[in-house]
Protein backbone atom coordinates (compact mmCIF):
# COMPACT_ATOMS: atom_id res chain seq x y z
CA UNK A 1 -2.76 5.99 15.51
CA UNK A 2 -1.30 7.90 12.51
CA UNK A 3 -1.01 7.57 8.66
CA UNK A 4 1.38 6.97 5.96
CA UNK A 5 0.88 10.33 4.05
CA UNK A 6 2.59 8.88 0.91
CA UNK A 7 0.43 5.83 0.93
CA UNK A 8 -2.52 8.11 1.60
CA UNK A 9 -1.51 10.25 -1.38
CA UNK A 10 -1.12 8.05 -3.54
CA UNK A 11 -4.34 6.02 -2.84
CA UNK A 12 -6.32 9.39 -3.41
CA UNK A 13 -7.28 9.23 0.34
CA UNK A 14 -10.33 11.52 0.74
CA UNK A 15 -12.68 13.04 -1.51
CA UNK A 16 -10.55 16.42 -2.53
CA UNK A 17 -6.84 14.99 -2.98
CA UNK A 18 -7.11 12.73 -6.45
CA UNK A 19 -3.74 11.57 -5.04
CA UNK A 20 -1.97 14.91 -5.27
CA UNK A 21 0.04 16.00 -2.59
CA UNK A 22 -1.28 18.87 -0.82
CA UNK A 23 1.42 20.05 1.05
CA UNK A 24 4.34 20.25 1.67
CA UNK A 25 4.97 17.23 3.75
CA UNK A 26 4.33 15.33 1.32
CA UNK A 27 6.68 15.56 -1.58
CA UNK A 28 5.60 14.68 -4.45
CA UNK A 29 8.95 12.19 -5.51
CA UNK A 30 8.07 10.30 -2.44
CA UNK A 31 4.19 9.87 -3.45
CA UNK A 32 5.53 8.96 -7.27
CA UNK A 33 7.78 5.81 -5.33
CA UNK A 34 4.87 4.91 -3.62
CA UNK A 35 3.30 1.48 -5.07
CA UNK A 36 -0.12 0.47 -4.53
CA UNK A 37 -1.92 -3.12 -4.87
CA UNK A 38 -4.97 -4.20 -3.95
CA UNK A 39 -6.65 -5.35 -0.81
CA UNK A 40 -7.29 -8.90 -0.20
CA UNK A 41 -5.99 -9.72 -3.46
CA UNK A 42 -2.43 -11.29 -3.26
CA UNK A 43 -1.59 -11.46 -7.11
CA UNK A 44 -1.85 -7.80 -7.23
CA UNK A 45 0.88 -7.50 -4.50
CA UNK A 46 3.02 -10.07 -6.47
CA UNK A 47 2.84 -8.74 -9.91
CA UNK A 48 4.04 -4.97 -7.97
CA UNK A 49 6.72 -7.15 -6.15
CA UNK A 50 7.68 -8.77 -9.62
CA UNK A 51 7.55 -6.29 -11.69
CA UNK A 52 9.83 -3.57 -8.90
CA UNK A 53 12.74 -6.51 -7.87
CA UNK A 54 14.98 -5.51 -5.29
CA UNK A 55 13.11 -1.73 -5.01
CA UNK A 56 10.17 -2.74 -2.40
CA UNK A 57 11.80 -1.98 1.18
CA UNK A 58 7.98 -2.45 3.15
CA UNK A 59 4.74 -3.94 2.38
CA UNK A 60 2.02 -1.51 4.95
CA UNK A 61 -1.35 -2.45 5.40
CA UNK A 62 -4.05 -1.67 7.12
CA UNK A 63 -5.24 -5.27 9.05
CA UNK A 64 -8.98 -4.16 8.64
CA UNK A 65 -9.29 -1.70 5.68
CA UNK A 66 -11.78 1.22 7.84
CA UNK A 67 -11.41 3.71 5.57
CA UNK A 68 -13.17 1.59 2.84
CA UNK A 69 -15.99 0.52 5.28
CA UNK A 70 -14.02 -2.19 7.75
CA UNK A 71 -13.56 -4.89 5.24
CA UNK A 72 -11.65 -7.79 7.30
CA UNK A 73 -8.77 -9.43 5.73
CA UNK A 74 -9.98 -13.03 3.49
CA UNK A 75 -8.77 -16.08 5.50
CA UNK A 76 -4.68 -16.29 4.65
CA UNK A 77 -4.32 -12.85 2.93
CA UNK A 78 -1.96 -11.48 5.74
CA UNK A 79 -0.20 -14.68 6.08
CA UNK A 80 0.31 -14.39 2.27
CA UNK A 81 1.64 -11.00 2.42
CA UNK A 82 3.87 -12.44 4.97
CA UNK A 83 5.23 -15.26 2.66
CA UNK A 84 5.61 -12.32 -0.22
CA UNK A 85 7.82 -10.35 1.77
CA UNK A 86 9.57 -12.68 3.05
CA UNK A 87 10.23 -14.12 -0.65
CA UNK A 88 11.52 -10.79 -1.81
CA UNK A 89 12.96 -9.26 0.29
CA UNK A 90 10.43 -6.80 1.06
């Protein structure tokens, strides 16, 4: 188990942060690089890919989304993100 503290930052995990980093483990360059699209929604996480060629090294996701209530992935989302990646690079 364990988190992406950039990702997390950058989201706004938890009700305090408003995606600012609050330490110093997290620096705030890294949270700036940090792109974030939408779950279950695959033209979100094309238009990022799109519109950032070349610059996204890893697509992370969360299989079931539990911190916003365990929403299950819709039927070919992952294998979509797959196909993304795998299209640019990512």
């Amino acid at each position: 188990h364990g988190h992406s503290d950039a990702m997390l930052v950058k989201a706004g995990s938890g009700a305090l942060t408003g995606g600012a980093p609050d330490s110093a483990g997290v620096p705030a360059d890294i949270a700036a690089d940090t792109l974030t699209a939408s779950y279950n929604d695959l033209a979100s996480v094309e238009a990022l890919l799109l519109h950032n060629p070349g610059q996204v090294a890893a697509v992370i996701v969360e299989p079931v989304a539990a911190n916003m209530g365990v929403v299950p992935p819709q039927p070919g989302f992952l294998q979509g993100l797959r196909q993304l990646c795998d299209q640019h690079g990512s």
